[in-house]
N, C-alpha and C. Protein backbone atom coordinates (compact mmCIF):
# COMPACT_ATOMS: atom_id res chain seq x y z
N UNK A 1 44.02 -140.50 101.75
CA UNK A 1 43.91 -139.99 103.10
C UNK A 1 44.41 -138.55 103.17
N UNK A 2 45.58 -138.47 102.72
CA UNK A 2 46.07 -137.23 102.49
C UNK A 2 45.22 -135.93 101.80
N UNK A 3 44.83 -136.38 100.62
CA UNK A 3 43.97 -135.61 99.87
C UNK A 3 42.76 -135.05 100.41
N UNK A 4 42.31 -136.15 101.06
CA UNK A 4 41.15 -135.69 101.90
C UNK A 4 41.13 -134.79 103.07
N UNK A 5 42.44 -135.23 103.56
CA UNK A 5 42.72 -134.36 105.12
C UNK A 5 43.03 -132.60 104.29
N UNK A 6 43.46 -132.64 103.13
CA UNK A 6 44.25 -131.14 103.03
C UNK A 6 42.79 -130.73 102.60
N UNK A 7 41.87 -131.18 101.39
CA UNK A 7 40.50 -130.55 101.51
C UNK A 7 40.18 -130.06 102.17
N UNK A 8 39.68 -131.38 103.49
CA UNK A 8 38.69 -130.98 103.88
C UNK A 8 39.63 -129.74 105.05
N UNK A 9 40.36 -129.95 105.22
CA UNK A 9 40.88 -128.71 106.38
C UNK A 9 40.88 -126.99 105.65
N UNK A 10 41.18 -127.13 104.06
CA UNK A 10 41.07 -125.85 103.20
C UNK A 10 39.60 -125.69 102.66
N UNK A 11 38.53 -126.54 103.18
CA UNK A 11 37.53 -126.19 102.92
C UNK A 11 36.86 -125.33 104.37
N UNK A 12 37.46 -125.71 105.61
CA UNK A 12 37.15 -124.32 106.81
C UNK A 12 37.72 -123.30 106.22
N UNK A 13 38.99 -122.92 105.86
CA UNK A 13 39.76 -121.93 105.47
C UNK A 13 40.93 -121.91 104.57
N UNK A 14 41.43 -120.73 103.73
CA UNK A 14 42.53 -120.88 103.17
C UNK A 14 43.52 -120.99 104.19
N UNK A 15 44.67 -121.58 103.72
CA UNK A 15 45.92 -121.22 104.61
C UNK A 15 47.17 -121.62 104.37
N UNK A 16 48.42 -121.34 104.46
CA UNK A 16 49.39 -121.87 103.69
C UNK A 16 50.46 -123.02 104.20
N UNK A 17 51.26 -123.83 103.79
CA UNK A 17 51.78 -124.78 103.43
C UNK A 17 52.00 -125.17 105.24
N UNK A 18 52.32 -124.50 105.96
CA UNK A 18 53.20 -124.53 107.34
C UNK A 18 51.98 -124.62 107.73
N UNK A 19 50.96 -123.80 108.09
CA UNK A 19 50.12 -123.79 108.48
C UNK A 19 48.99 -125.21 108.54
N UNK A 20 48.96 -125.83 107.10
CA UNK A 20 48.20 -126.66 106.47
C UNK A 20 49.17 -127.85 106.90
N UNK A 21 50.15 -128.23 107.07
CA UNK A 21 50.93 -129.16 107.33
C UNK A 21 50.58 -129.74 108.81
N UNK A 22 50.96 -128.38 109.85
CA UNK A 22 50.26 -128.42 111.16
C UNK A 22 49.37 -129.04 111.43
N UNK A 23 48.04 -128.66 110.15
CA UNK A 23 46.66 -128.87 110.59
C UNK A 23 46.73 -130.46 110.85
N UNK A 24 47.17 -131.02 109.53
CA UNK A 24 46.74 -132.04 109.15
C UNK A 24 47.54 -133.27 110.50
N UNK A 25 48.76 -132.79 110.45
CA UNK A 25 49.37 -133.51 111.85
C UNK A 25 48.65 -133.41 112.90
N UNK A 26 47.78 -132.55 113.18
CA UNK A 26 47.03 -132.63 114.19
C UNK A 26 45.92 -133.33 114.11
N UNK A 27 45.39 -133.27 112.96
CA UNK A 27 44.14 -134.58 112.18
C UNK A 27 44.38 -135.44 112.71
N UNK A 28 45.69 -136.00 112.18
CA UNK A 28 45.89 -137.26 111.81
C UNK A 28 46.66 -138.23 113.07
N UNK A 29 47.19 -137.31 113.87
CA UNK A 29 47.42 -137.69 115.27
C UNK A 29 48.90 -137.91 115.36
N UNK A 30 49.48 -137.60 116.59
CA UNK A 30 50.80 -137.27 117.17
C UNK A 30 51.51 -138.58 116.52
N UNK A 31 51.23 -139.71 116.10
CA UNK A 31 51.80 -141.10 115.61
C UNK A 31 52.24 -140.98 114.22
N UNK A 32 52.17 -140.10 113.70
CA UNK A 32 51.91 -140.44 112.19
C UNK A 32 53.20 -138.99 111.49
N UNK A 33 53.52 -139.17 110.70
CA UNK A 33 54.59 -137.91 110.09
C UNK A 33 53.93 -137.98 108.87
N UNK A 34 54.64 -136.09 108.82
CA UNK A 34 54.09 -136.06 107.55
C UNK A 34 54.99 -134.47 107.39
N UNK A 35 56.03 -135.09 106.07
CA UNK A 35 56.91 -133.98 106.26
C UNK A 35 56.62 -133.26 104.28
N UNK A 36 57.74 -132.04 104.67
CA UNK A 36 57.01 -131.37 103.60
C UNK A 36 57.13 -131.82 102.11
N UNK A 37 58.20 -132.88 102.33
CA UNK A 37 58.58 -133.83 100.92
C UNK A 37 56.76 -134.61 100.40
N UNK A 38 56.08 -134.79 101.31
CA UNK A 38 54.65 -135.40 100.97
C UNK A 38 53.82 -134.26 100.76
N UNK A 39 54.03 -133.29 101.78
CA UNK A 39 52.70 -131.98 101.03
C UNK A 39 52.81 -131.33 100.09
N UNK A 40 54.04 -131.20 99.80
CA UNK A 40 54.16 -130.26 98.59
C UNK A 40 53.76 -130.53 97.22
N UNK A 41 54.39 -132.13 97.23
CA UNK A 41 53.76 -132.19 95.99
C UNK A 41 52.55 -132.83 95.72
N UNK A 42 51.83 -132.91 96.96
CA UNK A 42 50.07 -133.74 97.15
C UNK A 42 49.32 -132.08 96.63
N UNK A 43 50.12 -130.96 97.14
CA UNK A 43 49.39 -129.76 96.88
C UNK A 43 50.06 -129.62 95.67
N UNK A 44 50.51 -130.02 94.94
CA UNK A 44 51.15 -129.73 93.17
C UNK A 44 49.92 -130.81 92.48
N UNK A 45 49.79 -131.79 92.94
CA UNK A 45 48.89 -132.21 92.28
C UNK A 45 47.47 -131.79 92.34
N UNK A 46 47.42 -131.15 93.38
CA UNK A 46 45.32 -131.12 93.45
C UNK A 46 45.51 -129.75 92.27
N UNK A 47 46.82 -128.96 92.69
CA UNK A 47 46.43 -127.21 91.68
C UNK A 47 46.07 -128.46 90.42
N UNK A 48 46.99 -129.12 90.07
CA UNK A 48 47.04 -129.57 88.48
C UNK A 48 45.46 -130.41 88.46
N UNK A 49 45.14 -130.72 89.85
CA UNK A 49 43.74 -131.13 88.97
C UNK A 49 42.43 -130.13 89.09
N UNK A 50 42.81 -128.86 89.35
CA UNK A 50 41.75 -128.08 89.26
C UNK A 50 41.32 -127.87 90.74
N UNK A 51 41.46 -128.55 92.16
CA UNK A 51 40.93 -128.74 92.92
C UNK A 51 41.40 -127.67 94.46
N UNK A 52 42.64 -127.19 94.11
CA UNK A 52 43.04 -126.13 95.11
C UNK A 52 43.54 -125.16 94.34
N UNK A 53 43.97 -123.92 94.49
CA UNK A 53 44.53 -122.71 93.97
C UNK A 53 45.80 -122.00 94.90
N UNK A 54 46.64 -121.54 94.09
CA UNK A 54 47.64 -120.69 94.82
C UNK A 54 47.34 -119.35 94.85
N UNK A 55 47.03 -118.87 96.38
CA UNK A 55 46.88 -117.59 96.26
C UNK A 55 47.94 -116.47 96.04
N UNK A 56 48.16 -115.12 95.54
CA UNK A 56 49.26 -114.56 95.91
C UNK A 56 49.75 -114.60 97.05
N UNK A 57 50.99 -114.77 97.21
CA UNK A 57 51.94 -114.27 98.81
C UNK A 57 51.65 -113.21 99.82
N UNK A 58 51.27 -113.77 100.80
CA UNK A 58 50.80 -112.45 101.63
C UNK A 58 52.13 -112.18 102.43
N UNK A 59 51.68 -111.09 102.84
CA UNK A 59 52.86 -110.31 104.19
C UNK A 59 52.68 -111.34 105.11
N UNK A 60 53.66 -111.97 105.59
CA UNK A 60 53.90 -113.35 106.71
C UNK A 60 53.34 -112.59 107.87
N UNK A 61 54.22 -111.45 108.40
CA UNK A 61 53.83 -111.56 109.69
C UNK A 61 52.15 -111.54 110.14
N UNK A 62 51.30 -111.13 109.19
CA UNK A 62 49.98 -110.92 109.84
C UNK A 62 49.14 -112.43 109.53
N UNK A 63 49.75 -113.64 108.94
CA UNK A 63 49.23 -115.11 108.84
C UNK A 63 50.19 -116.07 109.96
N UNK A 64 51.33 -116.10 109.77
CA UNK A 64 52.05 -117.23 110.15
C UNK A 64 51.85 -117.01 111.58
N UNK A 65 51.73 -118.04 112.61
CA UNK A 65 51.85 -118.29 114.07
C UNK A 65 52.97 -117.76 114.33
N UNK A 66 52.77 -117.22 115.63
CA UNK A 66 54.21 -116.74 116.34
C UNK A 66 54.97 -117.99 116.49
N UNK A 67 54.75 -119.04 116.27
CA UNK A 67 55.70 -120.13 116.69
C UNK A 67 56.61 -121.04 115.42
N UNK A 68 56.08 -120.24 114.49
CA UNK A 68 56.32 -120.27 113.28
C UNK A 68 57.93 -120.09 113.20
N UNK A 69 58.79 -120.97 111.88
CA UNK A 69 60.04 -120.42 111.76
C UNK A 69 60.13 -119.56 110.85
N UNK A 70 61.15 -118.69 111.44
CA UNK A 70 61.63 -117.48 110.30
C UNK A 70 61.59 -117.78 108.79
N UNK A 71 61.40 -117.25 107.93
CA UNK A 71 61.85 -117.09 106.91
C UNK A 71 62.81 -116.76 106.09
N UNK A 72 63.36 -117.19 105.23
CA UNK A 72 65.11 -116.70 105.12
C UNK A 72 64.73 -116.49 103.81
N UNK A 73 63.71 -116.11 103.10
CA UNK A 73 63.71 -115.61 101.53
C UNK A 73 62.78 -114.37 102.09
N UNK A 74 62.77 -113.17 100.85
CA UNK A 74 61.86 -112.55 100.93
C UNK A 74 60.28 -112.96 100.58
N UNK A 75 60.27 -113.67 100.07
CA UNK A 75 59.11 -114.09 99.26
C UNK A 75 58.22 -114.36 100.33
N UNK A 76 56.94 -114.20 99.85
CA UNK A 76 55.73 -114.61 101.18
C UNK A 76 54.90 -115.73 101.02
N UNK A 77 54.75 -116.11 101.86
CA UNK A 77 53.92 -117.59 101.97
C UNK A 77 53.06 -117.99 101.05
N UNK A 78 53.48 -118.72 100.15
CA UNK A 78 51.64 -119.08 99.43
C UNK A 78 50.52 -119.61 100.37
N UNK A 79 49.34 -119.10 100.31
CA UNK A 79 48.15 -119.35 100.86
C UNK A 79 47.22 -120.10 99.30
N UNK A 80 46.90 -121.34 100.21
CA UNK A 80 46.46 -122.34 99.25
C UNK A 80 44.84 -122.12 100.14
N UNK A 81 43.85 -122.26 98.78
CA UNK A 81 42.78 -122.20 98.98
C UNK A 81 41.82 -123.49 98.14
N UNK A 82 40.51 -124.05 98.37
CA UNK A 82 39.99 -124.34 97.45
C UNK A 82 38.86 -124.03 96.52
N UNK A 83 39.39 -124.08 95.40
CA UNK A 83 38.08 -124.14 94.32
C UNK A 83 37.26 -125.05 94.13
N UNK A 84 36.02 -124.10 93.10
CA UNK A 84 34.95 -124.77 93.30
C UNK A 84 34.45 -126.30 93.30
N UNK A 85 36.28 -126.76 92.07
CA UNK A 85 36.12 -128.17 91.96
C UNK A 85 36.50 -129.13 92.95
N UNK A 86 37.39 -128.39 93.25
CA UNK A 86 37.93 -128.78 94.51
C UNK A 86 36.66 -129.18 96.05
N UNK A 87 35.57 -128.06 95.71
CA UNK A 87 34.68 -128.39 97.09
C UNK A 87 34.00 -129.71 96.29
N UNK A 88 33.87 -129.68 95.12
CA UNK A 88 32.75 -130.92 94.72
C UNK A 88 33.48 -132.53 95.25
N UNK A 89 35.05 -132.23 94.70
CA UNK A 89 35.66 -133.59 94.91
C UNK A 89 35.71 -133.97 96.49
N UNK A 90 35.82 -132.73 97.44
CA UNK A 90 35.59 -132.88 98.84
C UNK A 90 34.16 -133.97 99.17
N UNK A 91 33.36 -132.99 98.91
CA UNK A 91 32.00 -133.61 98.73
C UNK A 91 32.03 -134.98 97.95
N UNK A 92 32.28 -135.54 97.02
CA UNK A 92 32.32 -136.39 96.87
C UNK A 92 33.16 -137.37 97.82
N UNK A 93 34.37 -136.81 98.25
CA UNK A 93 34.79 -137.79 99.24
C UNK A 93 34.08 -138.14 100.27
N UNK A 94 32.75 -137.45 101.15
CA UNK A 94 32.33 -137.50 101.96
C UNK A 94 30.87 -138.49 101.57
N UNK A 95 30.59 -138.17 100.46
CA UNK A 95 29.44 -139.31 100.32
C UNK A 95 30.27 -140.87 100.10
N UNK A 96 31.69 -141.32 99.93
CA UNK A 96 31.58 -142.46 99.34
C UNK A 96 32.23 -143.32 101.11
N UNK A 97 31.36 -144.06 101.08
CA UNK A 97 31.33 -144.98 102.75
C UNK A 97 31.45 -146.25 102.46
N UNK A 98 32.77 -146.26 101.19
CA UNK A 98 32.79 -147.86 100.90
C UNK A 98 33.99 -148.57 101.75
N UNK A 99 34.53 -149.78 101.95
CA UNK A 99 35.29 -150.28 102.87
C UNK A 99 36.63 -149.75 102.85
N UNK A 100 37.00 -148.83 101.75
CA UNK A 100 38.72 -148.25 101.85
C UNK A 100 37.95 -146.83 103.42
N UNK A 101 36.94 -146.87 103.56
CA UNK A 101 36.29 -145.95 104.16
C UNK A 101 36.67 -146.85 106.07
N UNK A 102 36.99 -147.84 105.65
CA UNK A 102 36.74 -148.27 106.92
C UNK A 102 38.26 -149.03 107.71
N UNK A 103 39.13 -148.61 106.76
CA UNK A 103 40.67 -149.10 107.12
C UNK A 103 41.53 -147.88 107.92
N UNK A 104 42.44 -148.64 108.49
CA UNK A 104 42.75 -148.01 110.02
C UNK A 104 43.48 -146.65 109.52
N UNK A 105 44.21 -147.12 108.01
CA UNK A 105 44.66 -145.89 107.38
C UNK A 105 43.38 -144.57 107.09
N UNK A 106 42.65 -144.69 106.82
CA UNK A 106 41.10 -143.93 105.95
C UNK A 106 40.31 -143.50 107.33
N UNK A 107 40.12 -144.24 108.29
CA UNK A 107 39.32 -143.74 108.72
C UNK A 107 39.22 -143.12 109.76
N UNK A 108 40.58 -142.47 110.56
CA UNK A 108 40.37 -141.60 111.20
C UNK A 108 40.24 -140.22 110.51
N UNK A 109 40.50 -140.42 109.44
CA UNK A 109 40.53 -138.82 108.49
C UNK A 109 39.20 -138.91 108.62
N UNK A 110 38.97 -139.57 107.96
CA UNK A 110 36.89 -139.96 107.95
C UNK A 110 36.50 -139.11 108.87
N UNK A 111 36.57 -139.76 110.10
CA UNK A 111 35.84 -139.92 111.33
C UNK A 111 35.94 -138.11 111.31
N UNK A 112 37.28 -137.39 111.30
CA UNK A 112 37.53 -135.98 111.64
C UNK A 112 36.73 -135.20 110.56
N UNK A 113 36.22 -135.64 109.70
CA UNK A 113 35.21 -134.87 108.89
C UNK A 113 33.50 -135.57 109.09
N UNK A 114 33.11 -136.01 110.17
CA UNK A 114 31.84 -136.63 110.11
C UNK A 114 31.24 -135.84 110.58
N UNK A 115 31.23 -134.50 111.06
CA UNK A 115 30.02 -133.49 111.11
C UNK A 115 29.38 -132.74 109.94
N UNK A 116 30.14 -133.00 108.95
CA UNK A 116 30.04 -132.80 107.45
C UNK A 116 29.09 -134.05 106.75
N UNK A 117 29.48 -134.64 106.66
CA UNK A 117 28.94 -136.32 106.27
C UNK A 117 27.78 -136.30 106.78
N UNK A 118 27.03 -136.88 105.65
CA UNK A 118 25.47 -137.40 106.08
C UNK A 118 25.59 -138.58 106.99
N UNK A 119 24.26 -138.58 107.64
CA UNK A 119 23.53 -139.22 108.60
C UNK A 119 24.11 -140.96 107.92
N UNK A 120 23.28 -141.10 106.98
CA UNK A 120 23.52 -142.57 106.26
C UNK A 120 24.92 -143.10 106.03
N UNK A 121 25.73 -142.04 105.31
CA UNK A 121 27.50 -142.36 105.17
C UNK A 121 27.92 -142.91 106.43
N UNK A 122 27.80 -141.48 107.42
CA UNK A 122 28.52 -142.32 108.49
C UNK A 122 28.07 -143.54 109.16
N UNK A 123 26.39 -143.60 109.15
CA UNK A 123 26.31 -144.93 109.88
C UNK A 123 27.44 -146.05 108.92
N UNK A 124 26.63 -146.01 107.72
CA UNK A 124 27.54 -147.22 107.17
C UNK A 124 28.88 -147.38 107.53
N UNK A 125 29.48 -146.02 107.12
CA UNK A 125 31.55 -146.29 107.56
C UNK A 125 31.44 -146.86 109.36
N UNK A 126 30.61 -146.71 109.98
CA UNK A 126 30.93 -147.14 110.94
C UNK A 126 30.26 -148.32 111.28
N UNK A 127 28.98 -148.91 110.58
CA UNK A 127 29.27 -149.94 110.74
C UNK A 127 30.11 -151.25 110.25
N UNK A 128 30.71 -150.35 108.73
CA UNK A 128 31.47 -150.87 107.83
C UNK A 128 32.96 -151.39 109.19
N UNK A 129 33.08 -150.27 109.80
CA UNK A 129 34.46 -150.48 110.64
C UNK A 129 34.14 -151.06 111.98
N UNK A 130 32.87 -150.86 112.12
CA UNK A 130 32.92 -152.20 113.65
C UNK A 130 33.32 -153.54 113.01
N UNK A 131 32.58 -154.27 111.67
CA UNK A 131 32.65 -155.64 111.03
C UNK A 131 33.73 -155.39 110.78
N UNK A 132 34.77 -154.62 110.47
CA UNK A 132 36.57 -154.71 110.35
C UNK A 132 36.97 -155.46 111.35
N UNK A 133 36.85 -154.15 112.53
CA UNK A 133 37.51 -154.78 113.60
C UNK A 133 37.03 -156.19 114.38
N UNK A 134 35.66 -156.41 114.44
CA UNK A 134 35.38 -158.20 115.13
C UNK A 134 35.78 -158.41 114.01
N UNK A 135 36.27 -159.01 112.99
CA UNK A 135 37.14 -159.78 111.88
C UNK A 135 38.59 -159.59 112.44
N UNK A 136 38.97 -158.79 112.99
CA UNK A 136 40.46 -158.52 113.66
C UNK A 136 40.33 -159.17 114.83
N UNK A 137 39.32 -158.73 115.78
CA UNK A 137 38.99 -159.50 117.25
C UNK A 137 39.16 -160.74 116.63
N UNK A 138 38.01 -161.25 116.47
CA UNK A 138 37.92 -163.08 116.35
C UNK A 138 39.00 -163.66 116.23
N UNK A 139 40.14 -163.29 115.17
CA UNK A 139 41.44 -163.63 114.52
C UNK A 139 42.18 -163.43 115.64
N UNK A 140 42.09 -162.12 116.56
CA UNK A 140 42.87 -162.07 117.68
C UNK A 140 42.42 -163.12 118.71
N UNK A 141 41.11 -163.49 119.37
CA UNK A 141 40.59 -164.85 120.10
C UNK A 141 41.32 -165.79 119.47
N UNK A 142 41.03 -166.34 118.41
CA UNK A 142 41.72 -167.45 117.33
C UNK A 142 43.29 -168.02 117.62
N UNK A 143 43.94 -166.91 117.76
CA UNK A 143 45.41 -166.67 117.50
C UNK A 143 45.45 -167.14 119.08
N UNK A 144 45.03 -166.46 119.60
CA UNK A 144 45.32 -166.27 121.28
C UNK A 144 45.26 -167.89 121.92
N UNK A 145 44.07 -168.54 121.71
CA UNK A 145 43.68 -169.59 121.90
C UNK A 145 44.80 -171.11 121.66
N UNK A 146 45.20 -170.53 120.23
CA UNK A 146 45.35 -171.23 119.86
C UNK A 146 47.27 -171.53 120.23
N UNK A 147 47.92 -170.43 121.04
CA UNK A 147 49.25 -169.87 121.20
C UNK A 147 49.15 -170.10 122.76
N UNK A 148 48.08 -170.05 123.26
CA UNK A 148 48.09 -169.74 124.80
C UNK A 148 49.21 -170.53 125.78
N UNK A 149 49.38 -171.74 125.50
CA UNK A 149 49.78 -172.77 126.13
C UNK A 149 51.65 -172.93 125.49
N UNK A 150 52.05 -172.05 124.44
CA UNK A 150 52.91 -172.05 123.83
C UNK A 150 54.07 -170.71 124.52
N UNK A 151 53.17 -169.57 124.44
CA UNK A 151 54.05 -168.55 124.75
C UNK A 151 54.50 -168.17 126.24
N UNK A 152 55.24 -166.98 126.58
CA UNK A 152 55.47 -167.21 128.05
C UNK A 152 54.59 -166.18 128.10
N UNK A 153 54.56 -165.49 129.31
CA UNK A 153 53.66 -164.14 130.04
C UNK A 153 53.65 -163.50 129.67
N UNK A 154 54.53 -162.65 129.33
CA UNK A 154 54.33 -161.53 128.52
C UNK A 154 54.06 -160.99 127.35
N UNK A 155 54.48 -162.86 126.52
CA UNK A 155 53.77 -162.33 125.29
C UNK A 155 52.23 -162.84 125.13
N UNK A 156 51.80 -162.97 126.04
CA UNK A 156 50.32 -163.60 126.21
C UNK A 156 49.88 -162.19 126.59
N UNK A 157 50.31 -161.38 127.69
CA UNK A 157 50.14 -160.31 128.24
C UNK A 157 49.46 -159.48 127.12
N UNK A 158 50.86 -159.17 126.22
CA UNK A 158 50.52 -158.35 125.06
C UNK A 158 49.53 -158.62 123.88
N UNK A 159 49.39 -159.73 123.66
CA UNK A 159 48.34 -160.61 122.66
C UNK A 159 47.02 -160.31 123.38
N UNK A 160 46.85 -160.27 125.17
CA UNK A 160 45.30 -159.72 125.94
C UNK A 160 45.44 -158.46 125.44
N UNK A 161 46.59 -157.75 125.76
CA UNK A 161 46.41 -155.99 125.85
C UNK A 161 46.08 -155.57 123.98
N UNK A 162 46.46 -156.32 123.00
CA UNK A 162 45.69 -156.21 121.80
C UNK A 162 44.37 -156.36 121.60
N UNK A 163 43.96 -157.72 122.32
CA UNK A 163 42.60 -158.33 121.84
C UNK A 163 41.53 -157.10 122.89
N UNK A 164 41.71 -156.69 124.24
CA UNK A 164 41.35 -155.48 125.21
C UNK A 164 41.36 -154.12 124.74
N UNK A 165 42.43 -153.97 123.20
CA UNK A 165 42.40 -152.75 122.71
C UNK A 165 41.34 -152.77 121.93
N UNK A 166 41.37 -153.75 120.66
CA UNK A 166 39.83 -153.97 120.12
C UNK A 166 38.52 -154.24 120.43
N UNK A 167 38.42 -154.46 121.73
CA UNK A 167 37.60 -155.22 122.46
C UNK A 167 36.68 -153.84 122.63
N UNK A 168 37.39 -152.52 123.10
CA UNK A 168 37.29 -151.42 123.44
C UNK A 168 36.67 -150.74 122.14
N UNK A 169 37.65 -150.71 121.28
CA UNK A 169 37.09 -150.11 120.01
C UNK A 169 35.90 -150.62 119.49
N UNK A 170 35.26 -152.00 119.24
CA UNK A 170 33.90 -152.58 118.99
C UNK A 170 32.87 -151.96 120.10
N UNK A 171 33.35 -151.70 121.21
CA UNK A 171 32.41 -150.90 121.77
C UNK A 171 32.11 -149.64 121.71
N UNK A 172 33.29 -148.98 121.53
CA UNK A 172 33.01 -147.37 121.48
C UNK A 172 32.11 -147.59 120.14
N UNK A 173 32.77 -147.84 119.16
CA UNK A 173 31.94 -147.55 117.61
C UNK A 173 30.19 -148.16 117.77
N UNK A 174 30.10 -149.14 118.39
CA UNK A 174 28.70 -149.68 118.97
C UNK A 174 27.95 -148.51 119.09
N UNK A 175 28.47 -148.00 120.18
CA UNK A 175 27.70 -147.15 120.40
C UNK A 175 28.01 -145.62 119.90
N UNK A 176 29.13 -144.99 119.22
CA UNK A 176 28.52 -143.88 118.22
C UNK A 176 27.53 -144.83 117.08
N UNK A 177 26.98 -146.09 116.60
CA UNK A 177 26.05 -146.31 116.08
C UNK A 177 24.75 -146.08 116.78
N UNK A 178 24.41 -146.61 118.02
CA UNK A 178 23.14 -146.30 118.56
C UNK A 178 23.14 -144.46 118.69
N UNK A 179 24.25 -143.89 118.78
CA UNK A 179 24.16 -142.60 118.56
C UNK A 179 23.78 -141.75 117.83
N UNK A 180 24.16 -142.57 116.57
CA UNK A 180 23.76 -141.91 115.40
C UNK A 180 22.01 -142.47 114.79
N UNK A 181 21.50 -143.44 115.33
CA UNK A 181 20.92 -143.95 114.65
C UNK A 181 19.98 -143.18 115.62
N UNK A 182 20.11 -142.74 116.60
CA UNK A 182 19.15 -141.94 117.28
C UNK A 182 19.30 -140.77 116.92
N UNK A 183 20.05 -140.08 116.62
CA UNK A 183 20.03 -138.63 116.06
C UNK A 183 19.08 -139.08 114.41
N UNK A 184 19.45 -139.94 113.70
CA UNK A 184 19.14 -140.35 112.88
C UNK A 184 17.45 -140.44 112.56
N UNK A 185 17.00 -140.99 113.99
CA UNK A 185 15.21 -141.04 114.31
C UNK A 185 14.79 -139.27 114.16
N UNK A 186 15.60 -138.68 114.85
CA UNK A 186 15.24 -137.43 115.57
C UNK A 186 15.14 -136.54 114.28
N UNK A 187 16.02 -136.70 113.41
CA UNK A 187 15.77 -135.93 111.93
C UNK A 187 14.86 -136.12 111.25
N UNK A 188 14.83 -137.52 111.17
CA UNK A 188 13.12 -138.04 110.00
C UNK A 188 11.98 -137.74 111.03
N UNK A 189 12.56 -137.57 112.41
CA UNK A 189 11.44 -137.06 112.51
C UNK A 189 10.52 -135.58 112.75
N UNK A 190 11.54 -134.91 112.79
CA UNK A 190 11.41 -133.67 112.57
C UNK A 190 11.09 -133.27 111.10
N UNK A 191 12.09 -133.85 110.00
CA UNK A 191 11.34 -133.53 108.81
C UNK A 191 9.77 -133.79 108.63
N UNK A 192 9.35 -135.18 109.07
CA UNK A 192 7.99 -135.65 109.30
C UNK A 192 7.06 -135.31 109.36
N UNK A 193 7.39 -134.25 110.63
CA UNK A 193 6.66 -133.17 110.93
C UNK A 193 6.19 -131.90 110.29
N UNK A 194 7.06 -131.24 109.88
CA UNK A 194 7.25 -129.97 108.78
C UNK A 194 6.01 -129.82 108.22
């Protein structure tokens, strides 16, 4: 997940560690941490596999956000970029729409790179992740049903406000499928045409 989020965000642009850290917290959503003990050395490993580069240190003040913290070394920011192997392994992450593609960990990164992603990938990851979640629903009906008469109010409350959260999500994804599968018409059929 990680790997993918720092790609694909250094495949819009280079940018360095503070910067790239930001991004990805913002990817990945206000719930989730991600401190620099995990980026640093996720970005030590892609240099070692060929897949990002360290640029020289630029002069901070004309990169870093004004909201940025000071610096207490002279030294200037590395600006991490990617190479060429680096765009292929991107690309490869974006064609593979197999079920690690469709877990709650994987696939909002997914989802934040699907204007990239072909037509076919994403249908699949998403229909791959509607059949996740009714496998979670049903189990949630199941559970519910089967507890109803056991628990008091509120934890019945919360067991609806779960099964109402998924309930929600099988629908939204429903329909980015009829979404896509209509953008999907609209391409073959424009190529068709040509």
């Amino acid at each position: 997940m990680l790997e993918m989020a720092i790609l694909g965000l250094l495949n819009e642009a280079p940018m360095h560690g503070y910067e790239l850290r930001k991004r990805v917290l913002a990817l990945l959503g206000g719930f989730r941490a991600l401190s620099y003990g995990s980026l640093y050395p996720a970005l030590k490993r892609m240099r070692e596999q060929g897949w990002i580069c360290a640029q020289d240190p630029v002069d901070t003040s004309r990169v870093l956000p004004a909201d940025a913290p000071p610096l207490t070394g002279k030294r200037g920011k590395v600006v991490y970029a990617l190479t060429a192997e680096g765009k292929e392994r991107f690309q490869g992450l974006l064609t593979d729409g197999g079920p690690e593609a469709w877990e709650d960990e994987r696939f909002g990164v997914r989802f934040a790179f699907f204007a990239q992603t072909d037509v076919d990938v994403r249908l699949r990851i998403l229909e791959g992740r509607r059949r996740r979640v009714e496998e979670r629903r049903d189990g949630l009906r199941a559970s519910l049903s089967r507890t109803r008469e056991r628990v008091d109010r509120y934890t019945l409350e919360l067991q609806q406000h779960g099964l109402d959260s998924v309930d929600r999500e099988v629908r939204w994804l429903s329909e980015l499928i009829d979404s896509e599968k209509v953008d999907r018409v609209a391409v073959d059929g424009n190529e068709n045409t040509l």
